[in-house]
C-alpha atoms as a PDB file:
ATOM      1  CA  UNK A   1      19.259   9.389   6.578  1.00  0.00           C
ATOM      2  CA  UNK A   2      22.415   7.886   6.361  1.00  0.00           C
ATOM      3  CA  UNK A   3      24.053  10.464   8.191  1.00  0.00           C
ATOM      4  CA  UNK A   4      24.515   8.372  11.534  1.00  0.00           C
ATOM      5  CA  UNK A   5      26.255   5.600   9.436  1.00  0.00           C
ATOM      6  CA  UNK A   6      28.787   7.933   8.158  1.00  0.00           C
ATOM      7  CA  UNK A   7      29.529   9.511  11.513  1.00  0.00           C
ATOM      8  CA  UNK A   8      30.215   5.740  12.708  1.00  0.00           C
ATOM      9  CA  UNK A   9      32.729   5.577   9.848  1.00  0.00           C
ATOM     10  CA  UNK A  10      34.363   8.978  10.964  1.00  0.00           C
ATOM     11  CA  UNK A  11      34.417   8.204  14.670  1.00  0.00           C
ATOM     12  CA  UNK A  12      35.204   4.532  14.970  1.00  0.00           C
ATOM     13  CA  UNK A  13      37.031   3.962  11.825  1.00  0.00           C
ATOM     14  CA  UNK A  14      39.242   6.816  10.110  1.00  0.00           C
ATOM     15  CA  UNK A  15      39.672   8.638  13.292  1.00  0.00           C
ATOM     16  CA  UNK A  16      42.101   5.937  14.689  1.00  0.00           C
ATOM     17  CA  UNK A  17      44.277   6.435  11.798  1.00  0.00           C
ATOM     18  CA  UNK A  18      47.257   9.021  12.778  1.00  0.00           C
ATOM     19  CA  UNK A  19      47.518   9.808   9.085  1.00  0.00           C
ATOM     20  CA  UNK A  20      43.398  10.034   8.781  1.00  0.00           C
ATOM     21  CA  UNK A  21      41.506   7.951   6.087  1.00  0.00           C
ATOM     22  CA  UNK A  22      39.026   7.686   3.675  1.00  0.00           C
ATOM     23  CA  UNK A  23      35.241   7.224   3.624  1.00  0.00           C
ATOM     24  CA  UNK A  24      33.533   6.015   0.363  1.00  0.00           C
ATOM     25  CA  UNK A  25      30.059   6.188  -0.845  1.00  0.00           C
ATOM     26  CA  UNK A  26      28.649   3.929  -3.473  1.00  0.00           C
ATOM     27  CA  UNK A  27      24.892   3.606  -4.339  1.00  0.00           C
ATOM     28  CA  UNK A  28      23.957   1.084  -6.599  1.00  0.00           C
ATOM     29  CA  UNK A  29      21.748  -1.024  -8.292  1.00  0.00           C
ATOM     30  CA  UNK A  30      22.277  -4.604  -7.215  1.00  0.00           C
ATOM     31  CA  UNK A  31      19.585  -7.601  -8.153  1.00  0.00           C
ATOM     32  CA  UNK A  32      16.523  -5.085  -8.602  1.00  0.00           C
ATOM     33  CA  UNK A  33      17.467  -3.627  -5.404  1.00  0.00           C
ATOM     34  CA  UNK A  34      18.903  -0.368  -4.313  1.00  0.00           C
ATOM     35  CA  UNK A  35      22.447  -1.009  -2.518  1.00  0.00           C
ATOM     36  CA  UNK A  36      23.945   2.309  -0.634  1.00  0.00           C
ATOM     37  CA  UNK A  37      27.503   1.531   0.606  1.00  0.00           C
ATOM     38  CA  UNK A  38      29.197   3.172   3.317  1.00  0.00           C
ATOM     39  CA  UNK A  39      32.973   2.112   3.364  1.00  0.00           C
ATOM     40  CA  UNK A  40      36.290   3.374   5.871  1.00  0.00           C
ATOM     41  CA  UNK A  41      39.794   2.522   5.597  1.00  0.00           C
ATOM     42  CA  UNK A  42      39.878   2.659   9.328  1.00  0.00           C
ATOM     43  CA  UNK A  43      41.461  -0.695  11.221  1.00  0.00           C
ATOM     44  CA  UNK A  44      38.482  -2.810  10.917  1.00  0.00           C
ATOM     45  CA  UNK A  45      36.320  -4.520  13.625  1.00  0.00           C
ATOM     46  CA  UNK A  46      37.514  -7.239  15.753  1.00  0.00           C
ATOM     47  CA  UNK A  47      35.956 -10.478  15.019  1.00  0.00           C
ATOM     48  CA  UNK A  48      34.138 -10.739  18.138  1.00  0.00           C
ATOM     49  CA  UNK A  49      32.899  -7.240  17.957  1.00  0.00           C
ATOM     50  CA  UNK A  50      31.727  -7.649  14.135  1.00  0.00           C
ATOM     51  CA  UNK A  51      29.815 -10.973  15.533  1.00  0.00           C
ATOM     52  CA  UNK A  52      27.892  -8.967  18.171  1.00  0.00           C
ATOM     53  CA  UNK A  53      26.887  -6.141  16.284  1.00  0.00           C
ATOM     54  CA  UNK A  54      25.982  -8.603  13.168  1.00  0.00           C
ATOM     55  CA  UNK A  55      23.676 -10.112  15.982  1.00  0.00           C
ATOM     56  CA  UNK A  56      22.007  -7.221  17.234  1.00  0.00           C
ATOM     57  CA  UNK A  57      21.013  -6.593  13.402  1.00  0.00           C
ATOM     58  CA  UNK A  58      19.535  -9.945  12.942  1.00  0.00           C
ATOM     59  CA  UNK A  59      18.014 -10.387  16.373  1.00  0.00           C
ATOM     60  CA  UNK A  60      14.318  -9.827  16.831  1.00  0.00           C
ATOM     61  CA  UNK A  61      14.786  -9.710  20.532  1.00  0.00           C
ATOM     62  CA  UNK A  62      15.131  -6.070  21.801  1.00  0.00           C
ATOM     63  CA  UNK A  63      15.838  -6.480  25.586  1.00  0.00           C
ATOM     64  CA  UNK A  64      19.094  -8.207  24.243  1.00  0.00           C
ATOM     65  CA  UNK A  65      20.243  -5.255  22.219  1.00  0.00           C
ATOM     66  CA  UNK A  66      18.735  -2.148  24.805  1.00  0.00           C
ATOM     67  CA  UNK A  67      21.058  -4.183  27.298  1.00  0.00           C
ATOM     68  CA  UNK A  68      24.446  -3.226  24.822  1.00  0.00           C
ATOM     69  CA  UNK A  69      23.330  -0.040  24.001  1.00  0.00           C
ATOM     70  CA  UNK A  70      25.928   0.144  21.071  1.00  0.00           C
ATOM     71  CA  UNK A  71      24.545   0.188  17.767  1.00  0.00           C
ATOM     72  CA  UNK A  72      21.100   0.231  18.856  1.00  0.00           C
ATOM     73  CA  UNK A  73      20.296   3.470  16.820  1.00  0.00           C
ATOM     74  CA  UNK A  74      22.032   1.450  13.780  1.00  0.00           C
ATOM     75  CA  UNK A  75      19.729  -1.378  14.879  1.00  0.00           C
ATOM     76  CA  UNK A  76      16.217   0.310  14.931  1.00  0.00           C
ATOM     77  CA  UNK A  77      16.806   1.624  11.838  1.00  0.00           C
ATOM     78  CA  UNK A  78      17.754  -1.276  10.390  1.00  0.00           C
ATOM     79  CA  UNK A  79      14.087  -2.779  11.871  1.00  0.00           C
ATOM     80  CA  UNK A  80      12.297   0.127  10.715  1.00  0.00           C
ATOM     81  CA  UNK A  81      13.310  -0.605   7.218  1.00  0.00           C
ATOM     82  CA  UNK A  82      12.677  -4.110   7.132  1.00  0.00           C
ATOM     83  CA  UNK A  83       8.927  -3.712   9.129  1.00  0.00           C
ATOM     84  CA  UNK A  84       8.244  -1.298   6.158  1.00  0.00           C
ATOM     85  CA  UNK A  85      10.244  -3.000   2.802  1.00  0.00           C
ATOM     86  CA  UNK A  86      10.248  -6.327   4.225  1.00  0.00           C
ATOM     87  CA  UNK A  87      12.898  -9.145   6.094  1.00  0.00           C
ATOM     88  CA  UNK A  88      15.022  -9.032   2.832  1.00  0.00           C
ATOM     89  CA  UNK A  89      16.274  -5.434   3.550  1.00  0.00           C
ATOM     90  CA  UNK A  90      17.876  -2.998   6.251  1.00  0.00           C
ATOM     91  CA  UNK A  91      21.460  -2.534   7.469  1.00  0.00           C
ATOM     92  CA  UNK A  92      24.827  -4.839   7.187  1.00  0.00           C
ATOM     93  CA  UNK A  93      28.013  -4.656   8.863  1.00  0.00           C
ATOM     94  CA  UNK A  94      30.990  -6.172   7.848  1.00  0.00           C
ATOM     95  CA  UNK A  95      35.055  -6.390   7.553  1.00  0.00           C
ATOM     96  CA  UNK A  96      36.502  -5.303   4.150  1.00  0.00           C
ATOM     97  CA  UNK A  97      39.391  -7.621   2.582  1.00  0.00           C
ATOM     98  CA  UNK A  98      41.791  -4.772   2.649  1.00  0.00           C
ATOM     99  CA  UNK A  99      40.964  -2.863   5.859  1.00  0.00           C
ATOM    100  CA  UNK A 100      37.995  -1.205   7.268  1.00  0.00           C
ATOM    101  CA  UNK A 101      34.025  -1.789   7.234  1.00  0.00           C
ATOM    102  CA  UNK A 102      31.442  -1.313   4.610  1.00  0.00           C
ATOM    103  CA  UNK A 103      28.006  -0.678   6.361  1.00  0.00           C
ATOM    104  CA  UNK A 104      25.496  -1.858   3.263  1.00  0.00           C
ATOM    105  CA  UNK A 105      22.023  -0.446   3.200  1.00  0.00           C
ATOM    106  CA  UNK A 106      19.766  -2.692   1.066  1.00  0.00           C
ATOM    107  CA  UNK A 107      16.450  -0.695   0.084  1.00  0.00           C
ATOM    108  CA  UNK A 108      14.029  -2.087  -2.559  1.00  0.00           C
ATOM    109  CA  UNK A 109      14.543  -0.249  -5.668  1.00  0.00           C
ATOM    110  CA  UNK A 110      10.994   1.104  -7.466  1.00  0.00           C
ATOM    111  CA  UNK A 111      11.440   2.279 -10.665  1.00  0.00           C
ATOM    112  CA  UNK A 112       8.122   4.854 -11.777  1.00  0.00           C
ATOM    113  CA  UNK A 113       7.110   4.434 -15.508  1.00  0.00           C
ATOM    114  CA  UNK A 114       7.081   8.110 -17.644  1.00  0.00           C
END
């Protein structure tokens, strides 16, 4: 569920806007994969923050991350997916051009014969 992802778009991003904001959805197919976008208008990470939580989703050391406690449910799902549909997929955070964050889940995309 993507539910938690959303939430963090609500809470952290369009929530600090007076006038409120915007969350988008976008799932797509992108290089044989399935891509499911979460984006906010919301102000954005600072680039320090962005760098630890980009961190915590690439680091195999748990201790680390349980120390933080932010993002770790963000975190073990991101593990989860990539201990079941390999290193390639999971969860990515990151700064949009024009404002806000797009949270990217990549999930392999299996397509069933008829």
């Amino acid at each position: 569920s993507f539910q938690p992802l959303v939430e963090n778009s609500i809470i952290h991003g369009i929530s600090m806007k007076p006038q409120g904001g915007s969350i988008r959805i976008i799932c797509d197919e992108h290089h044989s994969d399935l891509r499911i976008r979460i984006m906010d208008n919301g102000p954005g990470l600072a680039p320090e923050r962005l760098a630890q939580i980009q961190q915590q989703l690439i680091s195999n050391v748990t201790e680390k991350v349980e120390k933080s406690r932010s993002h770790i449910g963000i975190r073990n799902v991101s593990r989860r997916i990539q201990i079941r549909c390999g290193e390639h997929y999971g969860i990515n955070i990151d700064n949009l051009d024009e404002g806000g964050v797009c949270t990217t889940i990549l999930l392999p995309l299996q397509r069933k014969e008829l």
